[in-house]
PDB file of N, CA and C in Angstrom:
ATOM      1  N   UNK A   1     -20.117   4.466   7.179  1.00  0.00           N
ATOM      2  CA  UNK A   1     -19.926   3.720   5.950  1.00  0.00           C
ATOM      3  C   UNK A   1     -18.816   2.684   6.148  1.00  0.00           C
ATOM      4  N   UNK A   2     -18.560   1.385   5.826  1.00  0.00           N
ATOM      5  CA  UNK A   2     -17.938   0.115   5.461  1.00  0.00           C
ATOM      6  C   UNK A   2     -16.916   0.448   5.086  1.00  0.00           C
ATOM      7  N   UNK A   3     -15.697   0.148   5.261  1.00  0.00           N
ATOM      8  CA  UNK A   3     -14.855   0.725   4.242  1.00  0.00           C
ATOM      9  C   UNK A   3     -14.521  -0.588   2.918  1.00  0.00           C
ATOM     10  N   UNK A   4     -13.992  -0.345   1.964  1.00  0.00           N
ATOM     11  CA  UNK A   4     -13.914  -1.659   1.317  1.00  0.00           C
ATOM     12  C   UNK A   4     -12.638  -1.834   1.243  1.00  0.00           C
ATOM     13  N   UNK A   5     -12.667  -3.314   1.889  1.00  0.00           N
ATOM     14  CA  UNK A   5     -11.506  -3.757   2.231  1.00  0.00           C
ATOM     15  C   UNK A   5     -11.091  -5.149   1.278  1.00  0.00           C
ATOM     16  N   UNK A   6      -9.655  -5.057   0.958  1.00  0.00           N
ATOM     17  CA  UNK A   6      -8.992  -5.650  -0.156  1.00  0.00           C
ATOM     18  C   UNK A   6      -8.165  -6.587   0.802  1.00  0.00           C
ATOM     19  N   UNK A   7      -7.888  -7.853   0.032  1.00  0.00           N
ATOM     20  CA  UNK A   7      -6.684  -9.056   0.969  1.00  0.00           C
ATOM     21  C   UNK A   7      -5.962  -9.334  -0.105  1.00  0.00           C
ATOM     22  N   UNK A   8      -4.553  -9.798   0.235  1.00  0.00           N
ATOM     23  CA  UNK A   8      -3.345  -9.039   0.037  1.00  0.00           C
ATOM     24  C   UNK A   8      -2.983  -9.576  -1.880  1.00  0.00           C
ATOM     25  N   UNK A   9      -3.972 -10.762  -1.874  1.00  0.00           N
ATOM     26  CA  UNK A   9      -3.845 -10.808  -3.523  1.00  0.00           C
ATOM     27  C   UNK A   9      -4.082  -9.700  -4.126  1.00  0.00           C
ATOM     28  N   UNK A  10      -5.028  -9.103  -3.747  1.00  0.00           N
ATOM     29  CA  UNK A  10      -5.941  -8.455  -4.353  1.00  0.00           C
ATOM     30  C   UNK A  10      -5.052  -6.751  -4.588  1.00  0.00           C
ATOM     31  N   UNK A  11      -4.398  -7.147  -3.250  1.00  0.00           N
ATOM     32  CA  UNK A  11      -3.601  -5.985  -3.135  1.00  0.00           C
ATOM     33  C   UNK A  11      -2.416  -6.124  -4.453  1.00  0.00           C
ATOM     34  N   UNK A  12      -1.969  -7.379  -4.324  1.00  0.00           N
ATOM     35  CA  UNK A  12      -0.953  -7.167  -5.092  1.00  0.00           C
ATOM     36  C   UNK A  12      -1.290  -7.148  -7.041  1.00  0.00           C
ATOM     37  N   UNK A  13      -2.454  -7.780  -6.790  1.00  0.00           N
ATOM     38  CA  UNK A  13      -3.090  -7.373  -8.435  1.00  0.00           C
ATOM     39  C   UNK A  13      -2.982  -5.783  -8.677  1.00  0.00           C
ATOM     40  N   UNK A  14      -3.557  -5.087  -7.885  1.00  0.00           N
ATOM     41  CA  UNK A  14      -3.613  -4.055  -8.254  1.00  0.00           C
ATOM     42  C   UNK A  14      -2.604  -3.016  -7.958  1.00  0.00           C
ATOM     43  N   UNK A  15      -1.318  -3.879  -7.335  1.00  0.00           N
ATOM     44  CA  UNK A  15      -0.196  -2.444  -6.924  1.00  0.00           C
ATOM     45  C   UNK A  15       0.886  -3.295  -8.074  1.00  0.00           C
ATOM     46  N   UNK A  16       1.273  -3.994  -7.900  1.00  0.00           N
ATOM     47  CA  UNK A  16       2.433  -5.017  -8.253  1.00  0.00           C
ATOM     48  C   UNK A  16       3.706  -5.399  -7.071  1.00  0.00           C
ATOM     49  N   UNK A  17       2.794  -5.188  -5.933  1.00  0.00           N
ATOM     50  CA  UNK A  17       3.480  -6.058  -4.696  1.00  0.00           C
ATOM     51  C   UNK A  17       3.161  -7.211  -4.405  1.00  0.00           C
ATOM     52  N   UNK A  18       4.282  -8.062  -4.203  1.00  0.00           N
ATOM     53  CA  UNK A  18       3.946  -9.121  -3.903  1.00  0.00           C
ATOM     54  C   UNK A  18       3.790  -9.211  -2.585  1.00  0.00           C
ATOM     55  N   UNK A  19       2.999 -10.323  -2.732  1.00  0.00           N
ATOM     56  CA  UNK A  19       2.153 -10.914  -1.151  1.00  0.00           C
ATOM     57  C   UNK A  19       3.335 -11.054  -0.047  1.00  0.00           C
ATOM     58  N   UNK A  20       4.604 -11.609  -0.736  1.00  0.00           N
ATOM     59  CA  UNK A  20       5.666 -12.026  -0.066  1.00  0.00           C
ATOM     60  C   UNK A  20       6.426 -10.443   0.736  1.00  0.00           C
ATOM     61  N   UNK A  21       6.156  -9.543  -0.246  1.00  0.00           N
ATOM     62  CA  UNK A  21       6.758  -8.349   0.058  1.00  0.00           C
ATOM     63  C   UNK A  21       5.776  -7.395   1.136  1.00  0.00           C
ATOM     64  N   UNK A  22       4.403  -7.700   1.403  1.00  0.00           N
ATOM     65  CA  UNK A  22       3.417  -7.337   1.845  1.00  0.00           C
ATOM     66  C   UNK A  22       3.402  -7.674   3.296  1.00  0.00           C
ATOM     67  N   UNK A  23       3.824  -9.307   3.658  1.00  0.00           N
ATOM     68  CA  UNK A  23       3.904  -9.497   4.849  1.00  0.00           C
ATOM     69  C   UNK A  23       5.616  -9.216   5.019  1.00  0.00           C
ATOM     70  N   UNK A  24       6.326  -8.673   4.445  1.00  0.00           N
ATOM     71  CA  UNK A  24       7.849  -8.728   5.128  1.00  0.00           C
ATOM     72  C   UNK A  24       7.589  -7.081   5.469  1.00  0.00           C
ATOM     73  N   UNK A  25       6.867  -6.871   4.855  1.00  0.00           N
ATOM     74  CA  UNK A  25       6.886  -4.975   5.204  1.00  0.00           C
ATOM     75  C   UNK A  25       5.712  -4.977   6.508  1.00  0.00           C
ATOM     76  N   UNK A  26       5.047  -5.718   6.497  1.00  0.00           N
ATOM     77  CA  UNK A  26       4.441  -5.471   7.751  1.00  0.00           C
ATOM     78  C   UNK A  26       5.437  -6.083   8.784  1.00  0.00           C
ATOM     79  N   UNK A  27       5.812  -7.045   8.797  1.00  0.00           N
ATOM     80  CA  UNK A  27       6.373  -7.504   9.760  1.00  0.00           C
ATOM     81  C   UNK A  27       7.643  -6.466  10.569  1.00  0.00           C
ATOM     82  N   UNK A  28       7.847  -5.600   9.161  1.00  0.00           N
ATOM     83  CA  UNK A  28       9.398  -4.541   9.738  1.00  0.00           C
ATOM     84  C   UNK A  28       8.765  -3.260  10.214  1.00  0.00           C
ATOM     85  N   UNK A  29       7.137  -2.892   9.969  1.00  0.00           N
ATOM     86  CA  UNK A  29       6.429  -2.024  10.781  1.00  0.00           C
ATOM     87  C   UNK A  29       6.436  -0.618   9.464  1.00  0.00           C
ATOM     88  N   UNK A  30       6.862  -1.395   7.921  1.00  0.00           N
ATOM     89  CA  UNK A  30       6.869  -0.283   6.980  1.00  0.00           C
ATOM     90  C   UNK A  30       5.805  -0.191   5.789  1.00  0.00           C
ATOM     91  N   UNK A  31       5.876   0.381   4.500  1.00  0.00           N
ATOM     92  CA  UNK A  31       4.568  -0.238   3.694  1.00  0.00           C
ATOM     93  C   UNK A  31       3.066   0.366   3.999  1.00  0.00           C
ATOM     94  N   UNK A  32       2.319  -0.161   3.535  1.00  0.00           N
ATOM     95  CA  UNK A  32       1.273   0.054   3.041  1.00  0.00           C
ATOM     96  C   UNK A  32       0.374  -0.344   4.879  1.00  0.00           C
ATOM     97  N   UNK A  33      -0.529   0.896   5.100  1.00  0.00           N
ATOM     98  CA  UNK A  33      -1.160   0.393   6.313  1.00  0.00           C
ATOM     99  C   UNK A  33      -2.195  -0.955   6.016  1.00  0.00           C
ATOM    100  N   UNK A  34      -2.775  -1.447   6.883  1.00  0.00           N
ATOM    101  CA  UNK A  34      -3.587  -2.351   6.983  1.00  0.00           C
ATOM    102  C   UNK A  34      -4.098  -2.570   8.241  1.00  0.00           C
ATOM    103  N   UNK A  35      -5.370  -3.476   7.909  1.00  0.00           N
ATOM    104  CA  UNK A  35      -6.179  -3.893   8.941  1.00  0.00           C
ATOM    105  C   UNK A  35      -6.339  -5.300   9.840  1.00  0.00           C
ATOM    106  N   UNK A  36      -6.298  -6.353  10.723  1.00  0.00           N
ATOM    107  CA  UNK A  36      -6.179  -6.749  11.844  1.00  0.00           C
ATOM    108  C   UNK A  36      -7.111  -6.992  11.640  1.00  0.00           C
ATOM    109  N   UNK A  37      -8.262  -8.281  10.951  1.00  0.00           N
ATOM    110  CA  UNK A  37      -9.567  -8.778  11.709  1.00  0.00           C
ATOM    111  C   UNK A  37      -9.541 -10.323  12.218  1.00  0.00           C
ATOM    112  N   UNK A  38      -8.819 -10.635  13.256  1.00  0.00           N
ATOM    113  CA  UNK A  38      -8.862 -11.739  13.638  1.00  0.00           C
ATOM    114  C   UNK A  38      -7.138 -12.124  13.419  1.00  0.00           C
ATOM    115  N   UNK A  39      -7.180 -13.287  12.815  1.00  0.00           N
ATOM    116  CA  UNK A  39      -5.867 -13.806  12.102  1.00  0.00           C
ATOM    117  C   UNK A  39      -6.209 -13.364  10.912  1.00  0.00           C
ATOM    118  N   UNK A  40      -7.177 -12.461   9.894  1.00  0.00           N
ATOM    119  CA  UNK A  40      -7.187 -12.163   8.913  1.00  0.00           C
ATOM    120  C   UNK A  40      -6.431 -10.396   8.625  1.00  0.00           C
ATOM    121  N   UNK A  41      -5.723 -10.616   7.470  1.00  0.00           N
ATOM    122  CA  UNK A  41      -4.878  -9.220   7.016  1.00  0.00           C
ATOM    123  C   UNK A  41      -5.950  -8.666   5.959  1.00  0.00           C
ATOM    124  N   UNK A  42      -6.623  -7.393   5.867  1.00  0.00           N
ATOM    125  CA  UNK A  42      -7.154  -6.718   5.228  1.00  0.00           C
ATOM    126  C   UNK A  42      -6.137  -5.082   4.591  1.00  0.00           C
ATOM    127  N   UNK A  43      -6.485  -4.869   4.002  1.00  0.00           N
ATOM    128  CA  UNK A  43      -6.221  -3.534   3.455  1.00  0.00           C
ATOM    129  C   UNK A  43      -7.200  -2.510   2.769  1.00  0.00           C
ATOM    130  N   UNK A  44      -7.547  -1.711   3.201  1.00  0.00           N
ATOM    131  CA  UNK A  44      -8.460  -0.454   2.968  1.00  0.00           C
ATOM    132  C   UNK A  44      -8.403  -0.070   1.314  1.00  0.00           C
ATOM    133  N   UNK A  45      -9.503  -0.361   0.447  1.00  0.00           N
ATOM    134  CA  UNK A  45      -8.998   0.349  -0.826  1.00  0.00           C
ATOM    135  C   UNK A  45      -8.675   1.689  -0.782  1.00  0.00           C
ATOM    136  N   UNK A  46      -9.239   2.470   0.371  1.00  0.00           N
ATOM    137  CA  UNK A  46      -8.643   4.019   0.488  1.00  0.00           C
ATOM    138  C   UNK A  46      -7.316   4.223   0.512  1.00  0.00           C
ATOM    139  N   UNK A  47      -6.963   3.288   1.347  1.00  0.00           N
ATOM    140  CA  UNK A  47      -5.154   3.446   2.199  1.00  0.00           C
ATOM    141  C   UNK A  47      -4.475   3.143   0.856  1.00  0.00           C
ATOM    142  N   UNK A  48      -4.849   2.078   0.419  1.00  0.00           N
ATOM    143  CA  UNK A  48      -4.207   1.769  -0.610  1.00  0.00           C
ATOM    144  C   UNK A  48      -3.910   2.816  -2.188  1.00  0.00           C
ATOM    145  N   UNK A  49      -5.418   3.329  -2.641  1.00  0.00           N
ATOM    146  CA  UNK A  49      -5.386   4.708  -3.401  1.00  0.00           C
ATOM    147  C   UNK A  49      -4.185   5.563  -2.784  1.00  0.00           C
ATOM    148  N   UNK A  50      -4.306   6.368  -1.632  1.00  0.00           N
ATOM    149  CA  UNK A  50      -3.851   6.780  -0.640  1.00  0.00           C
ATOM    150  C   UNK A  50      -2.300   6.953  -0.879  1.00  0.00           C
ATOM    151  N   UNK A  51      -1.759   5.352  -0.787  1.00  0.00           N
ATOM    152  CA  UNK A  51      -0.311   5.046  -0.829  1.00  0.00           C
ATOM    153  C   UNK A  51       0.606   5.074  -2.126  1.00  0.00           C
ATOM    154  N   UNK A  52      -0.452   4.794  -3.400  1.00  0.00           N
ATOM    155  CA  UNK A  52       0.073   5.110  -4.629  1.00  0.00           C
ATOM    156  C   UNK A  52       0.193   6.624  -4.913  1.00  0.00           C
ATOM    157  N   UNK A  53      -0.741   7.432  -4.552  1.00  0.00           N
ATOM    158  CA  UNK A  53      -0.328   8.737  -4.525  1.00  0.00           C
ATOM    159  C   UNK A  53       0.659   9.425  -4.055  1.00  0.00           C
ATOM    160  N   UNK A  54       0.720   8.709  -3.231  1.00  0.00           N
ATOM    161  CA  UNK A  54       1.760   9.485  -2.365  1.00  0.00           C
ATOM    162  C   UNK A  54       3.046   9.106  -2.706  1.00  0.00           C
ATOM    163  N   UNK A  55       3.709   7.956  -3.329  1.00  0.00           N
ATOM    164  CA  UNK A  55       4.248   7.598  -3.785  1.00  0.00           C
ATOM    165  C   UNK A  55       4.566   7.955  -5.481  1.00  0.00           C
ATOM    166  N   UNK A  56       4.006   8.331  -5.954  1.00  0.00           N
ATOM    167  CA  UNK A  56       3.646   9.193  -7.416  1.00  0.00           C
ATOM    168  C   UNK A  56       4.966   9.635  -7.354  1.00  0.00           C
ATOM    169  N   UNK A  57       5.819   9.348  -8.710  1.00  0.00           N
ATOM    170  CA  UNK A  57       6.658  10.567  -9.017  1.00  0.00           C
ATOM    171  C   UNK A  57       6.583  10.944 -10.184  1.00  0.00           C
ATOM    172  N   UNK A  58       7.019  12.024 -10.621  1.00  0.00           N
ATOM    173  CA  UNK A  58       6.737  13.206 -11.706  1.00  0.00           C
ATOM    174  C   UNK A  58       7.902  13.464 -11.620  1.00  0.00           C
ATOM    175  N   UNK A  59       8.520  12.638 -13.404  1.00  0.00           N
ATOM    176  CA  UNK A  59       9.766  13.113 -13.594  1.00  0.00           C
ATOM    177  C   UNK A  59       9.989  14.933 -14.220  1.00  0.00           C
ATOM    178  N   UNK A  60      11.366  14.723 -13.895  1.00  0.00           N
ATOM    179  CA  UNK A  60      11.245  16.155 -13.994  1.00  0.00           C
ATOM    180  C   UNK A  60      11.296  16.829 -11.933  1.00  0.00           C
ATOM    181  N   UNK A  61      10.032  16.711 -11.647  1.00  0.00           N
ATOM    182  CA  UNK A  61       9.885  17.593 -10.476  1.00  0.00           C
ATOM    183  C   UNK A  61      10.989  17.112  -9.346  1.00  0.00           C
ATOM    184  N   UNK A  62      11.368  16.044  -9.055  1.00  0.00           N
ATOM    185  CA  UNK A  62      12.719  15.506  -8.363  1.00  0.00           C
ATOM    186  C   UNK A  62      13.697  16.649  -8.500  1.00  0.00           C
ATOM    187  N   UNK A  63      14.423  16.440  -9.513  1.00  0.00           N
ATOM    188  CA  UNK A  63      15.136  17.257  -9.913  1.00  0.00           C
ATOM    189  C   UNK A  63      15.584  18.261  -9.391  1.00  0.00           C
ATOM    190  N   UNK A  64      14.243  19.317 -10.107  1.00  0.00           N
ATOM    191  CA  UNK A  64      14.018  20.916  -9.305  1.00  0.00           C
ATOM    192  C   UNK A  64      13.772  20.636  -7.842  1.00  0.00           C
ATOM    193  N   UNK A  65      13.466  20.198  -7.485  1.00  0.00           N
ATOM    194  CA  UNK A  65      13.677  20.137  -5.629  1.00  0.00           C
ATOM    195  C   UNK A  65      14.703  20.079  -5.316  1.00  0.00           C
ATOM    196  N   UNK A  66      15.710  19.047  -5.748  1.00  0.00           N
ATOM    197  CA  UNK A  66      17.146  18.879  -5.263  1.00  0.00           C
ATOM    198  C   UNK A  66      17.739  20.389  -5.229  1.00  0.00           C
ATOM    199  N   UNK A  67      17.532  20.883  -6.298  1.00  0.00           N
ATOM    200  CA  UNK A  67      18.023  22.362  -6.606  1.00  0.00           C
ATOM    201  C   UNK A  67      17.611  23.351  -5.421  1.00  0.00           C
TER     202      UNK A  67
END
């Protein structure tokens, strides 16, 4: 299967990163993975789902961990 792949507007419509912040985080090797097709930057709508999750916080649960 294809994966469906998002470019970096698209990315930032739907995260609230900017494009500007998109290539400075790739460039430092941090951020959101992505894909390499040519001179073109893609991003996986999976990786991307993916990265907001993981990023998720649930106030409250911080907290009790520190503890």
């Amino acid at each position: 299967m294809v994966p469906v792949l998002l470019t970096e507007k698209q990315v930032e419509a739907a995260t609230g990163v900017p494009v500007a912040s998109l290539k400075t985080d790739r460039s430092r090797g941090v951020g959101m993975p992505y894909v390499k097709l040519g001179r073109r930057v893609r991003y996986r709508a999976d990786d991307i789902a993916a990265f907001i999750t993981a990023n998720t916080v649930t106030p409250g649960k911080a907290a009790a961990q520190a503890n």
